[in-house]
C-alpha atoms as a PDB file:
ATOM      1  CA  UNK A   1      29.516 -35.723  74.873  1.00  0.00           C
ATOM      2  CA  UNK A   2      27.665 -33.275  72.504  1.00  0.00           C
ATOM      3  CA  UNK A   3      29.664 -31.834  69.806  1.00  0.00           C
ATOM      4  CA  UNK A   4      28.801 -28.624  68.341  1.00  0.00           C
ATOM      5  CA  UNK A   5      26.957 -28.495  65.214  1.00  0.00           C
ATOM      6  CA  UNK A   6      28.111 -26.355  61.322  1.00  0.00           C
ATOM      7  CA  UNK A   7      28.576 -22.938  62.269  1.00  0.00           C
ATOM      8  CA  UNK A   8      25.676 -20.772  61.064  1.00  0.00           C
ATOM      9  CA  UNK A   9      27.228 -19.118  58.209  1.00  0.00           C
ATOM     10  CA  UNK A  10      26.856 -15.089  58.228  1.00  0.00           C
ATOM     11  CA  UNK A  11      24.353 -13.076  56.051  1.00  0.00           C
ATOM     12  CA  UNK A  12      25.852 -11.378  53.395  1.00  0.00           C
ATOM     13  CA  UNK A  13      26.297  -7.599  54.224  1.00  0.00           C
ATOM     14  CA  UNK A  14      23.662  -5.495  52.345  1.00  0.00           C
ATOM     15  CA  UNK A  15      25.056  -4.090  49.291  1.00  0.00           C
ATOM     16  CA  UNK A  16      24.599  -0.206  48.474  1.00  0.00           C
ATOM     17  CA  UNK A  17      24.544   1.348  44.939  1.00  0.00           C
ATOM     18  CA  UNK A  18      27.530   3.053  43.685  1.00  0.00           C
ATOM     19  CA  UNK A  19      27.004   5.793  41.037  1.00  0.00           C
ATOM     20  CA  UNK A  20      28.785   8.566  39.524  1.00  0.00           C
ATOM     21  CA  UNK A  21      27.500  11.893  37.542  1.00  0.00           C
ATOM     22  CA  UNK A  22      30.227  11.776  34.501  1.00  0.00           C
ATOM     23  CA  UNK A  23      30.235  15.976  34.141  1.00  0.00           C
ATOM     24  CA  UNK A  24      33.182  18.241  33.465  1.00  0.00           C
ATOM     25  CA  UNK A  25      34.147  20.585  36.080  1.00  0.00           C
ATOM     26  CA  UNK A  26      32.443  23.584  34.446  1.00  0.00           C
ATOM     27  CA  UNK A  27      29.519  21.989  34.139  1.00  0.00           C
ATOM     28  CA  UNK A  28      28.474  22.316  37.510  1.00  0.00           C
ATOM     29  CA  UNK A  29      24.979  24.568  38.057  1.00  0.00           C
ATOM     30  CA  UNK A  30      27.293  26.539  41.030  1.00  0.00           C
ATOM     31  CA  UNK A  31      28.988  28.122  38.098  1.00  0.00           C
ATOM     32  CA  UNK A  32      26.058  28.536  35.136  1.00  0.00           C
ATOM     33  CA  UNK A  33      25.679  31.983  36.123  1.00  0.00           C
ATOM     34  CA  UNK A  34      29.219  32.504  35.494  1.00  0.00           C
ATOM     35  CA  UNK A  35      30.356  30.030  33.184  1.00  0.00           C
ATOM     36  CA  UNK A  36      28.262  30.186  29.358  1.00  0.00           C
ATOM     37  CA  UNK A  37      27.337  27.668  27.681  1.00  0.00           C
ATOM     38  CA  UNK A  38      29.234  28.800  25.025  1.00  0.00           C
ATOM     39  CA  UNK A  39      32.394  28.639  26.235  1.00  0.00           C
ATOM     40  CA  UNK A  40      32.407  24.927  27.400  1.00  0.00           C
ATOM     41  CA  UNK A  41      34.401  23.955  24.609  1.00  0.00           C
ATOM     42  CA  UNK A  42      36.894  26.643  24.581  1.00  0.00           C
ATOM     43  CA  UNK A  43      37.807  25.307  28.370  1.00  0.00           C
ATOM     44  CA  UNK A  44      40.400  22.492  29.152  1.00  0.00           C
ATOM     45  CA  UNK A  45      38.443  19.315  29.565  1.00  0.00           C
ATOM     46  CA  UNK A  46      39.066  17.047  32.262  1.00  0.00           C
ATOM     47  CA  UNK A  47      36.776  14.483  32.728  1.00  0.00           C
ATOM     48  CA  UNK A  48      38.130  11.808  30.921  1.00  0.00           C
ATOM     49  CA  UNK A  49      41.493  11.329  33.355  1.00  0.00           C
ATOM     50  CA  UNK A  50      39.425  12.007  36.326  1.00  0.00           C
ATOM     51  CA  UNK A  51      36.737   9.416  35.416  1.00  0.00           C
ATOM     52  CA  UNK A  52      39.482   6.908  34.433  1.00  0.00           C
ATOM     53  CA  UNK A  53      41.028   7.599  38.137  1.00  0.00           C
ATOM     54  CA  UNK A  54      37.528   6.549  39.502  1.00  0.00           C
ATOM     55  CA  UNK A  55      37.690   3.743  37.100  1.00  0.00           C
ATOM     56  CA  UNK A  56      41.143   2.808  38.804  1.00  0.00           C
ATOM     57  CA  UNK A  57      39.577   3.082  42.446  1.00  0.00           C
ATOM     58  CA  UNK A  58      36.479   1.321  41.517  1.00  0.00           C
ATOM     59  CA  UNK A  59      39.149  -1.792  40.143  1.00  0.00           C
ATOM     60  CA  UNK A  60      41.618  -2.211  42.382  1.00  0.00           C
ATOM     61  CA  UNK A  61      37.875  -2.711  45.213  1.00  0.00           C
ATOM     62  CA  UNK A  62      36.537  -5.096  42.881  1.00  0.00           C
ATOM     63  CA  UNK A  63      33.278  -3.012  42.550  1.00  0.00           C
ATOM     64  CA  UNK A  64      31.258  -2.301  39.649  1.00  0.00           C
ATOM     65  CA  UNK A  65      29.143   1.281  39.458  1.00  0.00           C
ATOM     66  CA  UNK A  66      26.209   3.092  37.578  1.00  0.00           C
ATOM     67  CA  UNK A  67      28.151   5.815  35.545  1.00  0.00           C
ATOM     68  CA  UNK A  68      25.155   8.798  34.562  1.00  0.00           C
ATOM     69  CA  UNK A  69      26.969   9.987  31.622  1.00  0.00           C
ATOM     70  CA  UNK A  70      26.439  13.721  30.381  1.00  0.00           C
ATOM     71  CA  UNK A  71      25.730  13.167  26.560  1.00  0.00           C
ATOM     72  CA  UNK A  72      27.491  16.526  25.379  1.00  0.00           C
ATOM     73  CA  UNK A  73      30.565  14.353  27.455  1.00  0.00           C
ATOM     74  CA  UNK A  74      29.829  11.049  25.375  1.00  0.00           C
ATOM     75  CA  UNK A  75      30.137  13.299  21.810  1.00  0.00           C
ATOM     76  CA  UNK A  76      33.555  14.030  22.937  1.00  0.00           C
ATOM     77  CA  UNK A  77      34.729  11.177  24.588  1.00  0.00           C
ATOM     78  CA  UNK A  78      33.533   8.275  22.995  1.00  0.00           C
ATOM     79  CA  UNK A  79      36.263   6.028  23.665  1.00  0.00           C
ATOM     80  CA  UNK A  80      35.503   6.582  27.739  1.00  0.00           C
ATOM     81  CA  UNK A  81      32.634   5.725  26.447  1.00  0.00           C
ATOM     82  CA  UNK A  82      33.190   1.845  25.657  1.00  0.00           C
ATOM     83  CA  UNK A  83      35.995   1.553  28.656  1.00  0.00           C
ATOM     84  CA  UNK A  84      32.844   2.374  31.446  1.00  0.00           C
ATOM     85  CA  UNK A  85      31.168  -0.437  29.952  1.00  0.00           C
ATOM     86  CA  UNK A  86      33.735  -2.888  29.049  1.00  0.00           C
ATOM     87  CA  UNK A  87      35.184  -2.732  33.249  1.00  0.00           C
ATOM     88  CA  UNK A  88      31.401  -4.060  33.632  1.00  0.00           C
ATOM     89  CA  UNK A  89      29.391  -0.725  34.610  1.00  0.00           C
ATOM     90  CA  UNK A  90      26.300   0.084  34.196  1.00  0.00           C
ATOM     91  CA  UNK A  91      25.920   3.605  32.056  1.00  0.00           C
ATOM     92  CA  UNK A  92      22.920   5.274  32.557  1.00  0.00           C
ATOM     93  CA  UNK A  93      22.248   9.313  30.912  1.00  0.00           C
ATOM     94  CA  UNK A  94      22.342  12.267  32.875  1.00  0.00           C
ATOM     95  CA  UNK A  95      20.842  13.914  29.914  1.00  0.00           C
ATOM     96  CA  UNK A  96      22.289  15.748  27.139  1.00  0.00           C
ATOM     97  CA  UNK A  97      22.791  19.053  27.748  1.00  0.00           C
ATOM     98  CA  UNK A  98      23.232  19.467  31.971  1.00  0.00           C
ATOM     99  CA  UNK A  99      20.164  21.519  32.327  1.00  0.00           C
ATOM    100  CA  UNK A 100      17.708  21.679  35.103  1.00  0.00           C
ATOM    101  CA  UNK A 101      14.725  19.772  33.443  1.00  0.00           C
ATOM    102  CA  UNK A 102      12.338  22.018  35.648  1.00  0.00           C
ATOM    103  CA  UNK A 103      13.831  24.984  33.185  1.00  0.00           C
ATOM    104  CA  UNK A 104      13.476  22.417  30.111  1.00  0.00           C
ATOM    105  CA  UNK A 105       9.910  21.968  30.386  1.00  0.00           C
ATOM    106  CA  UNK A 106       8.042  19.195  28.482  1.00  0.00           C
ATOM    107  CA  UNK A 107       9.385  19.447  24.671  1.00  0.00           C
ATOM    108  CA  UNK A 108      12.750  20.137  25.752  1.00  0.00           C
ATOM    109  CA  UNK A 109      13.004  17.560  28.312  1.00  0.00           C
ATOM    110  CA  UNK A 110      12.098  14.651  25.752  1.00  0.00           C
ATOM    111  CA  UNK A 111      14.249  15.757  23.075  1.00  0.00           C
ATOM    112  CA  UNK A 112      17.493  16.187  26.054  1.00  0.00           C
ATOM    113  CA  UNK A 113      17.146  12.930  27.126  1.00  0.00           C
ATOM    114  CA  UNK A 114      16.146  10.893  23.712  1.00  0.00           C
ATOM    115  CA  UNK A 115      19.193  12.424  22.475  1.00  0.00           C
ATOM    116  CA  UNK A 116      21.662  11.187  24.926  1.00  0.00           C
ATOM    117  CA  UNK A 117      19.991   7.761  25.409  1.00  0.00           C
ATOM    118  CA  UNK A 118      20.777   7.313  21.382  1.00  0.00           C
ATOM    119  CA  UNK A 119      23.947   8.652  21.491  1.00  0.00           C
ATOM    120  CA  UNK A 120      25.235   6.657  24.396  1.00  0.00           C
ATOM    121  CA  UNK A 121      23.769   3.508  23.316  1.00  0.00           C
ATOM    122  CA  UNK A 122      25.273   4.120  19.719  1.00  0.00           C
ATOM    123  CA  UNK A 123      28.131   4.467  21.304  1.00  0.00           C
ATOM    124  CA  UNK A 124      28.301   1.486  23.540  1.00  0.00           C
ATOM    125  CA  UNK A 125      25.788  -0.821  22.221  1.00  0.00           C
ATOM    126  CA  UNK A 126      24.000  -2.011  25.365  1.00  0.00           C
ATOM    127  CA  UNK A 127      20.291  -0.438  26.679  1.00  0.00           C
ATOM    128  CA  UNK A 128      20.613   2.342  28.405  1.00  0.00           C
ATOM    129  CA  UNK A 129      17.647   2.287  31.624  1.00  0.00           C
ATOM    130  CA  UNK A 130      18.934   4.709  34.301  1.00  0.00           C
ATOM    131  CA  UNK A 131      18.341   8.102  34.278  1.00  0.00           C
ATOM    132  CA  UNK A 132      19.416  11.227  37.049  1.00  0.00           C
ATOM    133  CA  UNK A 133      18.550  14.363  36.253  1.00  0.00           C
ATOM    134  CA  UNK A 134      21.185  17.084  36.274  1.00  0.00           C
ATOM    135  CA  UNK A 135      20.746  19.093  40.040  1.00  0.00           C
ATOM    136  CA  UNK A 136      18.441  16.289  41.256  1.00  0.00           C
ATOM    137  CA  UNK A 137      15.719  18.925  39.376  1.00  0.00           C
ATOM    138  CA  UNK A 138      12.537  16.183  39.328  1.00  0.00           C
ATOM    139  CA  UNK A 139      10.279  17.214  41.830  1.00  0.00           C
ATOM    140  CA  UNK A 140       6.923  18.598  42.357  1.00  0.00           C
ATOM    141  CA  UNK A 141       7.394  21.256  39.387  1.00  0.00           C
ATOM    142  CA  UNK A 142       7.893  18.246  36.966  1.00  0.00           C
ATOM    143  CA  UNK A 143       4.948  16.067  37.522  1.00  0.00           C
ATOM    144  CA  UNK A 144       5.808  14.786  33.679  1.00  0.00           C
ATOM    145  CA  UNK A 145       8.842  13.412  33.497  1.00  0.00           C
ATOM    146  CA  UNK A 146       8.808  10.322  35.234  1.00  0.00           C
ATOM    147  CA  UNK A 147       6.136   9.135  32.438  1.00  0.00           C
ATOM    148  CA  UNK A 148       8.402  11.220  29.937  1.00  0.00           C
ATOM    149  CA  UNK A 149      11.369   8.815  30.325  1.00  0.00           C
ATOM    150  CA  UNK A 150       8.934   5.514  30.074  1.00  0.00           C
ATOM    151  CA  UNK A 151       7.892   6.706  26.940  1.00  0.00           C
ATOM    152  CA  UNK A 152      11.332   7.265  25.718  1.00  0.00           C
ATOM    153  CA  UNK A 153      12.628   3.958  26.892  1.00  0.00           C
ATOM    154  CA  UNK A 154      13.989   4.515  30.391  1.00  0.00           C
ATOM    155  CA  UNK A 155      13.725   2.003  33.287  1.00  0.00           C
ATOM    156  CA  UNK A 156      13.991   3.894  36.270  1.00  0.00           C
ATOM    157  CA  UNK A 157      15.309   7.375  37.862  1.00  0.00           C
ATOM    158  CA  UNK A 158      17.314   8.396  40.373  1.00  0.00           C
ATOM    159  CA  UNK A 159      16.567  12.022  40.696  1.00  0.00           C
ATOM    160  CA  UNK A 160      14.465  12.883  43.532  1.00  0.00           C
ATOM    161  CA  UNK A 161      16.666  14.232  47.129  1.00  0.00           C
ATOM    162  CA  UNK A 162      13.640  14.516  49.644  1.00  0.00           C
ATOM    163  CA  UNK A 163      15.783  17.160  51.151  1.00  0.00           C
ATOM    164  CA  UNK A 164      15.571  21.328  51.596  1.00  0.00           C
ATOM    165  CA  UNK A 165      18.356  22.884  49.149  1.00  0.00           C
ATOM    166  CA  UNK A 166      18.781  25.939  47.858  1.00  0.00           C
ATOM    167  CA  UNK A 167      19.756  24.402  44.978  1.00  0.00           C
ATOM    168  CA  UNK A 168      17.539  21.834  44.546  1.00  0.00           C
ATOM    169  CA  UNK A 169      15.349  19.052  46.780  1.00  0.00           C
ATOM    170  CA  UNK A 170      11.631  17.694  47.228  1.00  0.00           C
ATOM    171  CA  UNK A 171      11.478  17.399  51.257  1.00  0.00           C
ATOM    172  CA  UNK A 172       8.071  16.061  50.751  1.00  0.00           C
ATOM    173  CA  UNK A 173       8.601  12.807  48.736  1.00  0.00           C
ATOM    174  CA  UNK A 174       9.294   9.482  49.939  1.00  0.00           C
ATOM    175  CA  UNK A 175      12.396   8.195  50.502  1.00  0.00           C
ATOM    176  CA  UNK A 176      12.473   4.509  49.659  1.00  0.00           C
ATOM    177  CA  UNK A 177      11.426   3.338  45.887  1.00  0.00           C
ATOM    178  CA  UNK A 178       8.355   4.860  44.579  1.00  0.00           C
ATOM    179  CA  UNK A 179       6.378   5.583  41.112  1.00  0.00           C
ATOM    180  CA  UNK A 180       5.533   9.209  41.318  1.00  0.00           C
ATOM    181  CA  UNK A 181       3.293   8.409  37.941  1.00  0.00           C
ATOM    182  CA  UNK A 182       1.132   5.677  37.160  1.00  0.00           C
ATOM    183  CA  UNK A 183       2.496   5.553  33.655  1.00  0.00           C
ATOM    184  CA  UNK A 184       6.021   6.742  34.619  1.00  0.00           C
ATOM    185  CA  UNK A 185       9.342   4.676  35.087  1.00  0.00           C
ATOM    186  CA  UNK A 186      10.047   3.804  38.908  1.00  0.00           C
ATOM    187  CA  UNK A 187      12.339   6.719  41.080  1.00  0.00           C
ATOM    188  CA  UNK A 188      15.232   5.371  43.353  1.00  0.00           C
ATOM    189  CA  UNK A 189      15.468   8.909  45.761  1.00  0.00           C
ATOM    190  CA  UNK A 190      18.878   9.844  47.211  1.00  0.00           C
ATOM    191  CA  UNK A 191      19.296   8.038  50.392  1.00  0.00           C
ATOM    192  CA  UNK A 192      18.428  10.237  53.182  1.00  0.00           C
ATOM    193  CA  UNK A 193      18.994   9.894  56.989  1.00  0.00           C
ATOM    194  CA  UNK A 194      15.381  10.824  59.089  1.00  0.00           C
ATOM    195  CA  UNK A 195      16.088  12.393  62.549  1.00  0.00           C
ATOM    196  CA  UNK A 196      13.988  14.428  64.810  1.00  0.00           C
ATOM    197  CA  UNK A 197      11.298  15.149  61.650  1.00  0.00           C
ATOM    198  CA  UNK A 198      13.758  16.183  59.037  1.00  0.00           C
ATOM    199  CA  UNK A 199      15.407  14.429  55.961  1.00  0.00           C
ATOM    200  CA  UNK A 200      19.369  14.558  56.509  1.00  0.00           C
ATOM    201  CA  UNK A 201      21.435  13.820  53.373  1.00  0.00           C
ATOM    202  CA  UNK A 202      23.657  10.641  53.059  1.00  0.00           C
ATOM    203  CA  UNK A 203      24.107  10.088  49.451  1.00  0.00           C
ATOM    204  CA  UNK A 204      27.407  11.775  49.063  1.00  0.00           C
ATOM    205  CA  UNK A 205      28.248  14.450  46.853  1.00  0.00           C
ATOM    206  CA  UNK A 206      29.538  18.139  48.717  1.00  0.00           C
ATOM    207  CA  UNK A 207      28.224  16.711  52.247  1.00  0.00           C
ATOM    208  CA  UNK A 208      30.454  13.581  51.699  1.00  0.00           C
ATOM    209  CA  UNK A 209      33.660  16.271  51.103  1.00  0.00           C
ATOM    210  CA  UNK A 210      32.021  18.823  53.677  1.00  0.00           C
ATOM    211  CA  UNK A 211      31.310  17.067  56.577  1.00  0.00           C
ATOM    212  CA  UNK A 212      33.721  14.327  58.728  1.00  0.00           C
ATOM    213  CA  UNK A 213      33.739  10.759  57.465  1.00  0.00           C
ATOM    214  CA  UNK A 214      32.394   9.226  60.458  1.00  0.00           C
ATOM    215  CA  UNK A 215      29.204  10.975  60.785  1.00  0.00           C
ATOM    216  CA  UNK A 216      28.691   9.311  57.000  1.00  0.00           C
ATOM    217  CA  UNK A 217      29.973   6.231  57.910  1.00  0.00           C
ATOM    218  CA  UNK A 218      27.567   5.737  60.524  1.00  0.00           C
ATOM    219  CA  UNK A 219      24.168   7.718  58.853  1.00  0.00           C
ATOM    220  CA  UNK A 220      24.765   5.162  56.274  1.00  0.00           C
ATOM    221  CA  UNK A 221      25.125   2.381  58.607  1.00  0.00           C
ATOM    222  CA  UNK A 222      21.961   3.218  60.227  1.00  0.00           C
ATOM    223  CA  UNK A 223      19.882   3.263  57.113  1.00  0.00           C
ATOM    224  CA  UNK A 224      21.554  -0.127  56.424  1.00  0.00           C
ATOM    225  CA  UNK A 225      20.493  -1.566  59.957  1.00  0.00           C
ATOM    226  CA  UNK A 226      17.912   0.045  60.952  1.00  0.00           C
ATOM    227  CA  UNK A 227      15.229   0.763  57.807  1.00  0.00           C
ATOM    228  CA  UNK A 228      17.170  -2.536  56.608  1.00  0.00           C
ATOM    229  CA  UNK A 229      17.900  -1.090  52.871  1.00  0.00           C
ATOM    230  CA  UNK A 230      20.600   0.128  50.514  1.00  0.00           C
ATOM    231  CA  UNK A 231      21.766   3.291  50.169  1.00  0.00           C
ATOM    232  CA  UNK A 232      22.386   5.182  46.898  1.00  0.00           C
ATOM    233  CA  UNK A 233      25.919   7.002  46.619  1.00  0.00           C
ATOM    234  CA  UNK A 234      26.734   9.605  44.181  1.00  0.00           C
ATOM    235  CA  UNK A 235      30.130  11.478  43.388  1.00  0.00           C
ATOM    236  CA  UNK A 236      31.944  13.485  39.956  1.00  0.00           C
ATOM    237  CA  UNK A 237      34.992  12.772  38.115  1.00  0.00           C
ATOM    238  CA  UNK A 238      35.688  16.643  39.422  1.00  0.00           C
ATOM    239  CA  UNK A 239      35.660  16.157  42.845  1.00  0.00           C
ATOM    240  CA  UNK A 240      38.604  13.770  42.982  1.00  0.00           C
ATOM    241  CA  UNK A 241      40.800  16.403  41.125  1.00  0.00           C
ATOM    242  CA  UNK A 242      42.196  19.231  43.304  1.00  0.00           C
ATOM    243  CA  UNK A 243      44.287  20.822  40.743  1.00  0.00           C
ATOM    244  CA  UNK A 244      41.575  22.085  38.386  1.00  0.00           C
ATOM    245  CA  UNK A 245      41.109  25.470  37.264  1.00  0.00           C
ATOM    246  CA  UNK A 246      39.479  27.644  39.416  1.00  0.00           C
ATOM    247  CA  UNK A 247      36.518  30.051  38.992  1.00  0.00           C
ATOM    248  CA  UNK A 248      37.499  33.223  40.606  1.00  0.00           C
ATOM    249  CA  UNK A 249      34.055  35.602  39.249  1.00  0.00           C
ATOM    250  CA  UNK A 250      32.077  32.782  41.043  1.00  0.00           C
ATOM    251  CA  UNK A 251      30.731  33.568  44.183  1.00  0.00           C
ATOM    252  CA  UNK A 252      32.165  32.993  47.702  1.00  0.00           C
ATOM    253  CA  UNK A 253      29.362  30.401  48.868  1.00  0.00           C
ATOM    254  CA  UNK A 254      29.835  28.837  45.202  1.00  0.00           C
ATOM    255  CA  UNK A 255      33.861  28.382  45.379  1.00  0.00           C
ATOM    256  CA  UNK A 256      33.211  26.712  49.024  1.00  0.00           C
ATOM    257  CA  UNK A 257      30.999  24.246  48.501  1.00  0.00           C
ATOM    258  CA  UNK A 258      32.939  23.051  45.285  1.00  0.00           C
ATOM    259  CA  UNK A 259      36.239  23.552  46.363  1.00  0.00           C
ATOM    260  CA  UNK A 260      36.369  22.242  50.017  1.00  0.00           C
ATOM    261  CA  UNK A 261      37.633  18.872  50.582  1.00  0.00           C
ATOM    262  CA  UNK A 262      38.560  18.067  46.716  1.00  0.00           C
ATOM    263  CA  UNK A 263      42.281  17.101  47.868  1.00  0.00           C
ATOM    264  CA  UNK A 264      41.260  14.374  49.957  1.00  0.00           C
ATOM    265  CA  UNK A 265      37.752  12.819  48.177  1.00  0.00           C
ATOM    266  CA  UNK A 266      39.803  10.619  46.275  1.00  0.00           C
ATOM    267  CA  UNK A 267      40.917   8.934  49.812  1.00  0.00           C
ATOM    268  CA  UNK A 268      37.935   9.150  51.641  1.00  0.00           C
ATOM    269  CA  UNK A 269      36.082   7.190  48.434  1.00  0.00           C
ATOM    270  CA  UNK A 270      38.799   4.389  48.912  1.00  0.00           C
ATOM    271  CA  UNK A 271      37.597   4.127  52.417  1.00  0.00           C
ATOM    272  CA  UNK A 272      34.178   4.225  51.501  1.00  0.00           C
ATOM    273  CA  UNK A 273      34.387   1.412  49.170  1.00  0.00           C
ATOM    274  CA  UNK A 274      36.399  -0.706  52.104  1.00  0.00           C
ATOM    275  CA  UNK A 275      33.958  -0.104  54.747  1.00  0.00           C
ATOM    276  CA  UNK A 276      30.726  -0.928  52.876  1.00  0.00           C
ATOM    277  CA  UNK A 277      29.803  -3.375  49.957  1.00  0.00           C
ATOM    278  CA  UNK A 278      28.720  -1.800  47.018  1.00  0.00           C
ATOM    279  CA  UNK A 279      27.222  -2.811  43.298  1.00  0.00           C
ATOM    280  CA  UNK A 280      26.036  -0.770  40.378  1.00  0.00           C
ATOM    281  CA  UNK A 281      22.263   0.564  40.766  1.00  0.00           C
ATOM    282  CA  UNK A 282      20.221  -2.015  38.362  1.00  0.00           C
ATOM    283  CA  UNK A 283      21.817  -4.913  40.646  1.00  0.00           C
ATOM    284  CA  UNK A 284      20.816  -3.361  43.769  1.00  0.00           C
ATOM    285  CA  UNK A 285      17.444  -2.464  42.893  1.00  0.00           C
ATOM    286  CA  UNK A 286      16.650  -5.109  40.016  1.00  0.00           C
ATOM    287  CA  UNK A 287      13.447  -5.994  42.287  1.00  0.00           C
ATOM    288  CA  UNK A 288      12.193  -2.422  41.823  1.00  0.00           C
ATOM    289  CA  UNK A 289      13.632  -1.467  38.716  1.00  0.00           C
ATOM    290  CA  UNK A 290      12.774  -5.165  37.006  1.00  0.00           C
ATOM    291  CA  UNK A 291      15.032  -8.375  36.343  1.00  0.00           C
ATOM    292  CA  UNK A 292      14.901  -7.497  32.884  1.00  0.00           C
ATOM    293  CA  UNK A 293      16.277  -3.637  33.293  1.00  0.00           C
ATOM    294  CA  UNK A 294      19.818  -5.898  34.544  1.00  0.00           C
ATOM    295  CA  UNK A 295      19.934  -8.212  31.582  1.00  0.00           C
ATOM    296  CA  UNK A 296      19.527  -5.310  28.943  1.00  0.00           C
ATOM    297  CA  UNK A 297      22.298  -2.980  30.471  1.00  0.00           C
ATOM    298  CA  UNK A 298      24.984  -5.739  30.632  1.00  0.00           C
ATOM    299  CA  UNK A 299      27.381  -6.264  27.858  1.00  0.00           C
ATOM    300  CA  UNK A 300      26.721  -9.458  26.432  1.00  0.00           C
ATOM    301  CA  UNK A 301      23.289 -10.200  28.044  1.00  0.00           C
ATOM    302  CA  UNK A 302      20.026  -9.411  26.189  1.00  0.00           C
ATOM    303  CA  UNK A 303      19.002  -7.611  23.099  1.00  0.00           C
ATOM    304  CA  UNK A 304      20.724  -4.554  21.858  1.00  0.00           C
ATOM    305  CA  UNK A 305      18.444  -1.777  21.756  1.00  0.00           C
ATOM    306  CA  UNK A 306      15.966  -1.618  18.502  1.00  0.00           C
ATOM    307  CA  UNK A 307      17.633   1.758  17.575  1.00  0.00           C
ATOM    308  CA  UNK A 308      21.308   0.509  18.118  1.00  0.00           C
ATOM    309  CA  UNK A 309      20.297  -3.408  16.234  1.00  0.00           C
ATOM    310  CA  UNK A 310      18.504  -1.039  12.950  1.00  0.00           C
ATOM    311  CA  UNK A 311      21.074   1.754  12.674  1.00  0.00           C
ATOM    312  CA  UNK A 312      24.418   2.306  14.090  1.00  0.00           C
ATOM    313  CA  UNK A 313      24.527   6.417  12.636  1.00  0.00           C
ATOM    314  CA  UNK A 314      27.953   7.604  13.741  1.00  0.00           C
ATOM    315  CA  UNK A 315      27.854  10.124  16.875  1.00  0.00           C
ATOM    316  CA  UNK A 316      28.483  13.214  14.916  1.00  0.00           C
ATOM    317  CA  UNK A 317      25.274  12.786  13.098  1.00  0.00           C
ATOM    318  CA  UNK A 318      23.206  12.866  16.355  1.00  0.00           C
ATOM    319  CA  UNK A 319      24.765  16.548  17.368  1.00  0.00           C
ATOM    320  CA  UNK A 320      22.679  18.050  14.252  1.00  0.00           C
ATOM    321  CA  UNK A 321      19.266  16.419  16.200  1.00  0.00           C
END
């Protein structure tokens, strides 16, 4: 009689990357034509107790994230700050300032981002390698800024959508890991979903609020089974808050996209994070980004940053840079 050999134990499912774009809700570029710069600190800031809710979420399903962190939000919440890294994220800048870096241009670009990678990693005293641009604004009209951020100390970039946008998008570049400059730091595009010639988005963001949760479930499932590869997710602190202000001189198609579906995003994330399994962007891509991109973000593991290690300057002095 034959008996049955071990059971073939299963493959571990394929993780995805988990971020989240740390911006206040009047950041967004839908309301820049209406909202000045200006007046951001006259409004009622939010994004502390909505990031702390996705903190929450992100805890109770055991899942560590990639936080892009605004740095005009780090000034003025530095103690968010140190809790984003101390739950075990990774934090990564979205820039100082949230401005398209295709409107920056060169100068402007390098002194945005070299002042939020100080002042974040004064702040929290661990490397800071990610980078996303503010609107997903890398693309063909910024053919300098992936070698931009290498010389300022960045690992990698997750900026590109190879989508068409009004907004924003780059239909034309690849979709999997690539280095748009032979000098530049490594980009990690949005995940996209190709079907009959065209680049669908399946990143999250306003599609993941705008259209039904099974149509994203299973785009994302197909990139995961089919191509074989992890997906990158993206989501704001705003978006799981339904009861902030609204912006009534902002136009019709503006309100829609940023309103719709804000009362149930906090549930449908939940679900997300049940249904697929999920780890902060450095893990998931250490083979592209480099094994030693992982050890520097983590608290704990690696050097501190030269800058950090020399001179911990208070935050308050980096505002006058």
């Amino acid at each position: 009689m034959m008996t049955a050999g071990p059971a073939t134990p299963r493959p571990a499912p394929l993780r995805n990357a988990m971020s989240i774009d740390v911006e206040d809700w009047f950041q967004v570029q839908a309301f820049a034509g209406t909202i000045p710069r200006a007046a951001w600190d006259r409004l009622e800031r939010r994004v502390e107790a909505n990031t702390d809710r996705l903190l929450a979420r992100l805890a109770e399903a055991g899942t560590s994230a990639t936080f892009f962190t605004l740095g005009w939000v780090a000034e003025r919440h530095p103690a968010l700050i140190r809790r984003i890294v101390a739950a075990g994220h990774e934090l990564a800048s979205h820039g100082h300032g949230h401005e398209p870096v295709d409107r920056l241009g060169e100068h402007r670009f390098r002194a945005d981002i070299r002042r939020a990678k100080r002042l974040l990693e004064d702040i929290a005293g661990v490397a800071v390698q990610g980078y996303r641009a503010p609107t997903f604004s890398l693309g063909p009209r910024t053919p300098w800024a992936h070698a931009i951020l290498a010389e300022e100390g960045h690992r990698y970039s997750s900026s590109v959508f190879p989508i068409r946008h009004d907004l924003y998008g780059a239909p034309d570049a690849p979709r999997t890991p690539h280095r748009p400059h032979p000098d530049g730091v490594v980009e990690l595009p949005m995940t996209t979903l190709r079907l009959a010639g065209r680049n669908l988005p399946c990143a999250g963001g306003g599609w993941f609020r705008l259209l039904p949760y099974g149509l994203f479930r299973a785009g994302l499932r197909r990139v995961n089974a089919a191509e074989g590869r992890p997906g990158i997710f993206y989501c704001h602190p705003w978006e799981a808050d339904p009861a902030q202000p609204r912006v009534a001189a902002a136009g019709r198609l503006s309100r829609w996209r940023h309103y719709t579906g804000l009362a149930r995003m906090e549930s449908r994330l939940e679900r997300l994070l049940r249904d697929f399994a999920w780890d902060r962007i450095d893990v998931v891509f250490a083979a592209a980004v480099g094994a030693e991109a992982t050890a520097a973000g983590t608290p704990g593991a690696g050097a501190a940053p030269r800058h950090v290690a020399r001179r911990r300057r208070p935050a308050r002095a980096l505002a006058a840079e």
